[in-house]
Protein backbone atom coordinates (compact mmCIF):
# COMPACT_ATOMS: atom_id res chain seq x y z
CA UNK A 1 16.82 38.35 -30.75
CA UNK A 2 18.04 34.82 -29.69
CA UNK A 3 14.64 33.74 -29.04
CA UNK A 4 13.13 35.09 -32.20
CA UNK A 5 16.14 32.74 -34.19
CA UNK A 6 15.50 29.79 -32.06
CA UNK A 7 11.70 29.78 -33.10
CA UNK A 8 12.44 30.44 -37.13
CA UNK A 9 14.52 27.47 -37.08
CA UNK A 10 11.63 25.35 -35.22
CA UNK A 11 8.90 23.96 -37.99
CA UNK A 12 5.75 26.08 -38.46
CA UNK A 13 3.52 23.47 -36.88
CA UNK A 14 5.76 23.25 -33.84
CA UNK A 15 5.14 26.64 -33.03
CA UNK A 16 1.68 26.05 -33.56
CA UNK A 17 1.61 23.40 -31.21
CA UNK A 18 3.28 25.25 -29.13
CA UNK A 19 1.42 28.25 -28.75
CA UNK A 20 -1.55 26.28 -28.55
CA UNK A 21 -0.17 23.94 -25.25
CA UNK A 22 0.37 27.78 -23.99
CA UNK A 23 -3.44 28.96 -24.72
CA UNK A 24 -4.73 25.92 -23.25
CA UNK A 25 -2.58 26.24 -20.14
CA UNK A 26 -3.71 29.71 -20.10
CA UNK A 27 -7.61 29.01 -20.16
CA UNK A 28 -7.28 25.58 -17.81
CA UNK A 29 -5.82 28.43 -14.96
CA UNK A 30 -8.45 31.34 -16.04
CA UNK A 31 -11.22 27.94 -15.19
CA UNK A 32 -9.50 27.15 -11.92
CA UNK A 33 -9.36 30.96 -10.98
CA UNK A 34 -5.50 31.04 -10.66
CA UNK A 35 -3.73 34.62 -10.34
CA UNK A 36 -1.06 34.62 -12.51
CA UNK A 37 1.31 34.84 -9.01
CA UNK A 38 -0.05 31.93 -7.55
CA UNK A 39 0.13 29.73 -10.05
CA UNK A 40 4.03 31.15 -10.82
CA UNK A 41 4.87 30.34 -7.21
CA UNK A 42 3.11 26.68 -7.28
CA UNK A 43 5.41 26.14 -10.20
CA UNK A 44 8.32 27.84 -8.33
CA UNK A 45 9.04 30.00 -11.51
CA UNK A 46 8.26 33.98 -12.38
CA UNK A 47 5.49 35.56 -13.36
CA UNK A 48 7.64 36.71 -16.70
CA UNK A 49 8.46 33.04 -16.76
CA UNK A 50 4.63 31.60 -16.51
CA UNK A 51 3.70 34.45 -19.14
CA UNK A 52 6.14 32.91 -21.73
CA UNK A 53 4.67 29.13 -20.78
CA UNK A 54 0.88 30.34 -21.78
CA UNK A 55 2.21 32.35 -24.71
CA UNK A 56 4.06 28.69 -26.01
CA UNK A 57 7.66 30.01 -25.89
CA UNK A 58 10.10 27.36 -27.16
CA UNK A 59 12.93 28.58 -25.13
CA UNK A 60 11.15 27.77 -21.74
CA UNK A 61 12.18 24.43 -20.94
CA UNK A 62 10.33 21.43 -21.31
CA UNK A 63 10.50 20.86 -17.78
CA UNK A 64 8.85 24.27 -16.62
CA UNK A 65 5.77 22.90 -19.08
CA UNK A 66 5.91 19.75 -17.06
CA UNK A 67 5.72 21.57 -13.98
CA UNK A 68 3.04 23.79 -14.76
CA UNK A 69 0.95 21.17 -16.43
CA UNK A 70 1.58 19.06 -12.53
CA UNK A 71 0.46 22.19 -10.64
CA UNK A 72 -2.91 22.00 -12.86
CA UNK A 73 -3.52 18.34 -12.86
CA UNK A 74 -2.63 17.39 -15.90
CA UNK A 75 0.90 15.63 -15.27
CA UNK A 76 -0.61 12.20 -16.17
CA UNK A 77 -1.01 13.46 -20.38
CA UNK A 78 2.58 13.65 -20.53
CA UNK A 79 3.32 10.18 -20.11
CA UNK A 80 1.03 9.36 -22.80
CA UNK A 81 2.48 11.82 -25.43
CA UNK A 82 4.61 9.28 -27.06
CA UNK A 83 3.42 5.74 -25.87
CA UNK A 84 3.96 2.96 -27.99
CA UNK A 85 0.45 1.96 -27.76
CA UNK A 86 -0.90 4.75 -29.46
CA UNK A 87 2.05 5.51 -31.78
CA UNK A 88 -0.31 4.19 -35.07
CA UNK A 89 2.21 5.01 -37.44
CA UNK A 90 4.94 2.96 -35.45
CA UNK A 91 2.90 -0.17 -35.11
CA UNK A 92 1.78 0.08 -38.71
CA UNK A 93 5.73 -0.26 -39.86
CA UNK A 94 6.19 -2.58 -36.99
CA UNK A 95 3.64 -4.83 -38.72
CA UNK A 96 4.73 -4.54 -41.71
CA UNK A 97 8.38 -6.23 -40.74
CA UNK A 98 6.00 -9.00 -39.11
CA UNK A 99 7.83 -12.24 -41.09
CA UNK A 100 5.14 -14.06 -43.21
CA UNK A 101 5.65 -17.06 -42.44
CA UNK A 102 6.87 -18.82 -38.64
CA UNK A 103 9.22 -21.82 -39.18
CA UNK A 104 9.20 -24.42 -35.97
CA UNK A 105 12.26 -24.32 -34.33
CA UNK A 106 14.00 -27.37 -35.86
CA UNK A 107 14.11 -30.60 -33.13
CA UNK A 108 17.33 -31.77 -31.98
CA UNK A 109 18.04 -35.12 -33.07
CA UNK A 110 20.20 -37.29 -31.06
CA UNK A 111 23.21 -38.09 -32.01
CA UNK A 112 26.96 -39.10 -30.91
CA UNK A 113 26.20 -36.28 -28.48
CA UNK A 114 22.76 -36.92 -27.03
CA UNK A 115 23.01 -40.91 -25.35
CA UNK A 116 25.13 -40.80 -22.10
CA UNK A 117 25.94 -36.92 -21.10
CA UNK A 118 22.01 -36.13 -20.87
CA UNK A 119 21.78 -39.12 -18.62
């Protein structure tokens, strides 16, 4: 029951995403020709565990995705999910706080202070 409450509180295309990460884990180790046990003990988790990963359980941690995603070769995606680089809707608000105009820094001008301490 605890799992059933945790995923009505997550947003509908969360799950979505979710169960869709869990397909496409499913079919990349169907391609490779992975029994379910092998690829569990790659990943150092259960089968039960593994079956919950390709079904896109939100109560299996993050990490156990991470791990299972390594064990296929696909570790490198991750660090890509959220880059700056491709966050379009980040830059877009970033450039919109762009100032329109760039003052010059204003010159020094010398003074009582500037004659014999910069010498």
């Amino acid at each position: 029951m605890a799992a059933a409450t945790r995923s009505s509180k997550l947003p509908l295309p969360v799950l979505r995403a979710l169960r869709k990460l869990g397909q496409d884990i499913r079919d990349a180790r169907r391609r490779r020709r992975i029994p379910v046990a092998v690829m569990a003990e790659r990943a150092s988790i259960s089968r039960t565990t593994l079956s919950k990963v390709e079904k896109g359980d939100p109560g299996v941690s993050f990490g156990l995705y991470a791990t299972v995603l390594f064990v296929l070769g696909f570790v490198e995606r991750l660090g890509d999910l959220a880059d700056p680089g491709r966050d379009e809707l980040g830059l877009a608000l970033e450039e919109e706080r762009l100032p329109q105009r760039i003052r010059r820094p204003s010159t020094p001008r010398s003074g009582p202070r500037g004659g014999a301490q910069d010498r």
